[in-house]
C-alpha atoms as a PDB file:
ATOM      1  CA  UNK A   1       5.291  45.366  12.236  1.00  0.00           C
ATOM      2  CA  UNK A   2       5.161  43.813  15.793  1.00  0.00           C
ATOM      3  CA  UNK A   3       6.652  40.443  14.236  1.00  0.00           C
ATOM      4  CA  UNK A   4       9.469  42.222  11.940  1.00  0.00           C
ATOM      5  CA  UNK A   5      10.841  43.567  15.001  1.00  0.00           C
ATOM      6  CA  UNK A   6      10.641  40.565  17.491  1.00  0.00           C
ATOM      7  CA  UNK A   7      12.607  38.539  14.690  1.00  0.00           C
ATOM      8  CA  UNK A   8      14.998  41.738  14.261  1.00  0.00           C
ATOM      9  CA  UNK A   9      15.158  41.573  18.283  1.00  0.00           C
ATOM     10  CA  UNK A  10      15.588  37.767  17.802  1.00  0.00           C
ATOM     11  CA  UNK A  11      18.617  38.295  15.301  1.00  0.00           C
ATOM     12  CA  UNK A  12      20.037  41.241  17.036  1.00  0.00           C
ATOM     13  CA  UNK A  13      20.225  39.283  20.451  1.00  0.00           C
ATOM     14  CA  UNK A  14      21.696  35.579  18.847  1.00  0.00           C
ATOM     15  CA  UNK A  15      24.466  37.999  16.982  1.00  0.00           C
ATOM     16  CA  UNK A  16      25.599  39.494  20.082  1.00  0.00           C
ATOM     17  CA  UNK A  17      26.172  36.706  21.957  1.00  0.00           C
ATOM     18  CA  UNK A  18      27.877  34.573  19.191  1.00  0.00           C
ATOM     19  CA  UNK A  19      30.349  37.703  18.786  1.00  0.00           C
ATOM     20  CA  UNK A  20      31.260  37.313  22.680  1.00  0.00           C
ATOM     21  CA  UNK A  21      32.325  33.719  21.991  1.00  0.00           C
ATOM     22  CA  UNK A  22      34.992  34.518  19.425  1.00  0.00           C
ATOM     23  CA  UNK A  23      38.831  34.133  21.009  1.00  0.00           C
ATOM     24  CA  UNK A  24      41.837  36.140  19.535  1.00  0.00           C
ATOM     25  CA  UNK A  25      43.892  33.881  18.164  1.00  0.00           C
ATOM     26  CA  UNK A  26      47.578  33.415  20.681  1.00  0.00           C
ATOM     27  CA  UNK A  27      50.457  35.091  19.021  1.00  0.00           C
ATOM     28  CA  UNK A  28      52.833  32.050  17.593  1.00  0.00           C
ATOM     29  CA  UNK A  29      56.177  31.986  20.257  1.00  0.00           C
ATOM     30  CA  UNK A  30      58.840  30.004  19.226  1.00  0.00           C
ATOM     31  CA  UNK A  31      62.111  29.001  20.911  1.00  0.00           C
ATOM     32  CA  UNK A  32      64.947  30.443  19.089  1.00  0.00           C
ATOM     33  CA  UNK A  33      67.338  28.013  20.350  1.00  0.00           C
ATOM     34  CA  UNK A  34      65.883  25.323  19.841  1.00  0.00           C
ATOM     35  CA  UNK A  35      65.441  26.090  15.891  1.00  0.00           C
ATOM     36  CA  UNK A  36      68.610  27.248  15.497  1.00  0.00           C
ATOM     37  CA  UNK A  37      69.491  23.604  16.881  1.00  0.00           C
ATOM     38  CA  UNK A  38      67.026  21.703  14.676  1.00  0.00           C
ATOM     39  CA  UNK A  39      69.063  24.205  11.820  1.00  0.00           C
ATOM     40  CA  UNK A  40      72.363  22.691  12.400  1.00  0.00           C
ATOM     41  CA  UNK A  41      71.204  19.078  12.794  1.00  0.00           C
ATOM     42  CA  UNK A  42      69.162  19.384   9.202  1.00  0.00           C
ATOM     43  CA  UNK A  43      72.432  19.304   7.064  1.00  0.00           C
ATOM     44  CA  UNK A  44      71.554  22.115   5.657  1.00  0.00           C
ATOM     45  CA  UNK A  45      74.677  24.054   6.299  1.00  0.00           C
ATOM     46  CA  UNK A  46      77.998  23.171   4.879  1.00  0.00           C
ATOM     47  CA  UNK A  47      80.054  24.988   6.879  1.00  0.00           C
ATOM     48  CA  UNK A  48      80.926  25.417  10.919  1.00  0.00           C
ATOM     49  CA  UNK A  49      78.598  28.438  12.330  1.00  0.00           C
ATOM     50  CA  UNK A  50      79.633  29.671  15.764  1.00  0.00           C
ATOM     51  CA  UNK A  51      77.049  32.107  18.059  1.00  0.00           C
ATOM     52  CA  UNK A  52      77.659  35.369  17.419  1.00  0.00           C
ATOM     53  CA  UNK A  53      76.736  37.887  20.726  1.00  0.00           C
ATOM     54  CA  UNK A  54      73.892  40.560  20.101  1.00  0.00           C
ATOM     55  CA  UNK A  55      75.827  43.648  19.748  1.00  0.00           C
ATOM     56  CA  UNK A  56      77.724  42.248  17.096  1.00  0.00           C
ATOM     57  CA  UNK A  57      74.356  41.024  15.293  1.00  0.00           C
ATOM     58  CA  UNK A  58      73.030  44.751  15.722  1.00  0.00           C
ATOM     59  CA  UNK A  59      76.103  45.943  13.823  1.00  0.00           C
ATOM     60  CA  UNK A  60      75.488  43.378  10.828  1.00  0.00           C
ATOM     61  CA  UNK A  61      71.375  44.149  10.970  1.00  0.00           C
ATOM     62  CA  UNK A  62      71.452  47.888  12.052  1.00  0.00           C
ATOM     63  CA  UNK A  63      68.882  47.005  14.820  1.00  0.00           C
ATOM     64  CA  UNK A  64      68.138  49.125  17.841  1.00  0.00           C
ATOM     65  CA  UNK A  65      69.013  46.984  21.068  1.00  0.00           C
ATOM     66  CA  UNK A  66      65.567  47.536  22.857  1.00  0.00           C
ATOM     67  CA  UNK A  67      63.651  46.428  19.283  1.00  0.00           C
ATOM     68  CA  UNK A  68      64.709  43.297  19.798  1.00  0.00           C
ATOM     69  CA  UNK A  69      63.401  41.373  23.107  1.00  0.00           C
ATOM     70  CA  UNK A  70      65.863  37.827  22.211  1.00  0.00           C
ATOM     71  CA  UNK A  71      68.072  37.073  19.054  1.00  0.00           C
ATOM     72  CA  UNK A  72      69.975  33.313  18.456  1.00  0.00           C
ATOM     73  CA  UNK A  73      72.972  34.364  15.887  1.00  0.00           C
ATOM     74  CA  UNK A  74      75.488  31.967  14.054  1.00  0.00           C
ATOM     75  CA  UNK A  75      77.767  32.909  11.099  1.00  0.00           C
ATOM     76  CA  UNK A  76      79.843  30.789   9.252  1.00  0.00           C
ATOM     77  CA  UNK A  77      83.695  30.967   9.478  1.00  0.00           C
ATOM     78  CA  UNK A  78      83.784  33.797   6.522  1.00  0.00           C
ATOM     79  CA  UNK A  79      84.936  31.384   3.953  1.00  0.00           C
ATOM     80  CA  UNK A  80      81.143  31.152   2.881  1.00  0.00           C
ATOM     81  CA  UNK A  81      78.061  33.300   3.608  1.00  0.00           C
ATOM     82  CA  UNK A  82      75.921  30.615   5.411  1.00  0.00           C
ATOM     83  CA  UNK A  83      74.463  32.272   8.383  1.00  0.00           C
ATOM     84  CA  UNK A  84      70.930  31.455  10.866  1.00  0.00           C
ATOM     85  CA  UNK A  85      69.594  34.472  12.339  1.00  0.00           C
ATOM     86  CA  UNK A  86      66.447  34.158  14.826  1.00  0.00           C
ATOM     87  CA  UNK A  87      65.031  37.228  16.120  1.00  0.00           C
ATOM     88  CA  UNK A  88      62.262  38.502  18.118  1.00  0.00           C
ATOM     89  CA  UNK A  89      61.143  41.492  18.432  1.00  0.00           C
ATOM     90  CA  UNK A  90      59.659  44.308  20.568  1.00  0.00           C
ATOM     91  CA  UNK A  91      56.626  45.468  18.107  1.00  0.00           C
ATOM     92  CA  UNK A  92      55.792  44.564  14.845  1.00  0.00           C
ATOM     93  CA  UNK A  93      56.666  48.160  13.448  1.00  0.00           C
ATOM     94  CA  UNK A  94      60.716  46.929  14.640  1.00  0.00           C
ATOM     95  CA  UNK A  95      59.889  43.156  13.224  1.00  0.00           C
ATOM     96  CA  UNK A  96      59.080  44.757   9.980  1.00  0.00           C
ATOM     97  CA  UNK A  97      62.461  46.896   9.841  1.00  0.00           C
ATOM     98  CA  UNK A  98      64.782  43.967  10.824  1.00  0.00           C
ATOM     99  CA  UNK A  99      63.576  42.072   7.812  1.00  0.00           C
ATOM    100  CA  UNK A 100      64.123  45.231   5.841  1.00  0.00           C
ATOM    101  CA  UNK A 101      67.332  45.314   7.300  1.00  0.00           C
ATOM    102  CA  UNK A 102      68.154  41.345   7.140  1.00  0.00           C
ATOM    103  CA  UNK A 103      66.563  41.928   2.722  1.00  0.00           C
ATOM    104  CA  UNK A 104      69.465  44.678   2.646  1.00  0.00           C
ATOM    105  CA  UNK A 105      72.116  42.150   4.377  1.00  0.00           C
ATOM    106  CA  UNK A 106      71.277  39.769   1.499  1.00  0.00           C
ATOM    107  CA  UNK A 107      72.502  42.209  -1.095  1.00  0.00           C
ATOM    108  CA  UNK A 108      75.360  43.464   0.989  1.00  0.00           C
ATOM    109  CA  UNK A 109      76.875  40.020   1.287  1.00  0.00           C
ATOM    110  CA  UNK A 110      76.130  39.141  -3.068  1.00  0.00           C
ATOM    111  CA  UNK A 111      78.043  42.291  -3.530  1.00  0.00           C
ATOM    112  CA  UNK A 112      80.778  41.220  -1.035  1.00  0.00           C
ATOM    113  CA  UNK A 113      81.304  37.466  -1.867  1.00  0.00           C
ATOM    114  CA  UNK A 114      80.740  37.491  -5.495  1.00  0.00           C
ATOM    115  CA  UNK A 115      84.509  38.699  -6.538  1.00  0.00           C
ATOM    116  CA  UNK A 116      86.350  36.485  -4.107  1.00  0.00           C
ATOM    117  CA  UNK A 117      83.756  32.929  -3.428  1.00  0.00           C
ATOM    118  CA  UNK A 118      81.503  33.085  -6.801  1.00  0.00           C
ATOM    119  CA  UNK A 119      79.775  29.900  -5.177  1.00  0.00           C
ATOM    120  CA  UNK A 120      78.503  31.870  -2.589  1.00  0.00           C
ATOM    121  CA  UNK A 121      75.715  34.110  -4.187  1.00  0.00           C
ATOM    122  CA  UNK A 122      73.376  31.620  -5.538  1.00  0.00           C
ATOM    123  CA  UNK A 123      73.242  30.674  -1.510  1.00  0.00           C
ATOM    124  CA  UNK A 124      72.151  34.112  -1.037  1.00  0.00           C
ATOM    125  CA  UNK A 125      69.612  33.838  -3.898  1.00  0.00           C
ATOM    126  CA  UNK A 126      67.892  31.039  -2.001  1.00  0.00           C
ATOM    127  CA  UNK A 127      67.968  32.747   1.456  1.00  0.00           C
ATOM    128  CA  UNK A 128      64.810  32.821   3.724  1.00  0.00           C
ATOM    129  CA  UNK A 129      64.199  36.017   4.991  1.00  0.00           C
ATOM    130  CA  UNK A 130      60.911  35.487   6.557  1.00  0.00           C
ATOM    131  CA  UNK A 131      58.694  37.604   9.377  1.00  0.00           C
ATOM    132  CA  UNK A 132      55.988  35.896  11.387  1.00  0.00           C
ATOM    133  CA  UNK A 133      54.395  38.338  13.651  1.00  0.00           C
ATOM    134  CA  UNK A 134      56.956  39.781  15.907  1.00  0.00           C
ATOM    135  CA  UNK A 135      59.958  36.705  14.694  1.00  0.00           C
ATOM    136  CA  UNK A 136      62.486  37.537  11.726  1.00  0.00           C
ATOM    137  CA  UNK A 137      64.285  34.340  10.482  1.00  0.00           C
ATOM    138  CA  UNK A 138      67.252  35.103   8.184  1.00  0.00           C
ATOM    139  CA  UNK A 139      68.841  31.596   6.865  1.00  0.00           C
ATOM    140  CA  UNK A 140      71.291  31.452   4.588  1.00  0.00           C
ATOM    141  CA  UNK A 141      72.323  28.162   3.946  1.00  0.00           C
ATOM    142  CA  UNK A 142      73.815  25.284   1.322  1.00  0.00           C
ATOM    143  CA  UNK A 143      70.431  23.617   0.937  1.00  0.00           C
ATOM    144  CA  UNK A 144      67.749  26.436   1.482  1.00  0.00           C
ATOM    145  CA  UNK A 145      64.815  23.417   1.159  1.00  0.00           C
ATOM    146  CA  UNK A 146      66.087  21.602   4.136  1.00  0.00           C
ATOM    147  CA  UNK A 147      66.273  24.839   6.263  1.00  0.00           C
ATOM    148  CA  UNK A 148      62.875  25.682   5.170  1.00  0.00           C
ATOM    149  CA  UNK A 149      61.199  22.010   6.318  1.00  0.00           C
ATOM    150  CA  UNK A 150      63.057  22.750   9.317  1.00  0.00           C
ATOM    151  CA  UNK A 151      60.844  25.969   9.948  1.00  0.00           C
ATOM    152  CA  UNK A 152      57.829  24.655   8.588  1.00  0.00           C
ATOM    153  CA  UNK A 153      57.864  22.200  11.210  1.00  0.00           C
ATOM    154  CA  UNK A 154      57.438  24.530  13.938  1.00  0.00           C
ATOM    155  CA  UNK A 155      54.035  25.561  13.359  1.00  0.00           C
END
């Protein structure tokens, strides 16, 4: 009985101090302008996207100003529905929303462009709408897979 608890001692004792060595894993940070750079370099994009300023970008994703900490916004002249939209957020409870919100923007545009630009909706069809921890990326572009190597290079 003696030895069944010295080797439960034993256990109990090398357990504890492995658990102490475990680190959280660093939240992923990425810089928004830099991205939305790398975007507009990639070719992706077949028309001219100009920054749009934060209050405007809280009327197109219904976002509260204080749930998002920094936000990098370009749309496209209006003649097409290509669009890069890099958010962060406060808390992942408004990072979830936003994509919510950015999901709904998706079908707001299809329903907008697909009387007058019927080339525009299959671009929506291949939009990334993605979350990663407290980030939202909304892309809509011409070429969705050269966007997307674009943000797979940042991790």
């Amino acid at each position: 009985m003696k030895r069944l608890s010295l080797i439960l001692l034993a256990f109990c004792i090398t357990v504890g101090a492995f658990s102490g060595c475990t680190q959280k894993a660093k939240p992923t940070e990425y810089d928004l302008k830099a991205i939305a750079a790398q975007l507009q370099e990639s070719g992706a994009f077949s028309d001219f996207l100009s920054p749009i300023t934060k209050v405007i970008a809280e009327s197109f994703y219904g976002f509260e100003d204080a749930d998002v900490t920094e936000c990098v916004v370009y749309c496209s002249t209006g003649a097409t529905t290509e669009e890069i939209a890099l958010f962060k957020c406060a808390n992942e409870e408004a990072a979830t929303k936003l994509k919510a919100n950015a999901e709904k923007r998706t079908e707001t545009q299809k329903a907008i462009y697909e009387s007058y630009a019927p080339k525009e909706p299959p671009k929506l069809d291949d939009a990334i709408v993605t979350k990663n921890g407290l980030y939202v990326f909304y892309i809509v572009s011409d070429d969705s897979a050269k966007a997307q190597a674009v943000l797979d290079n940042q991790n």
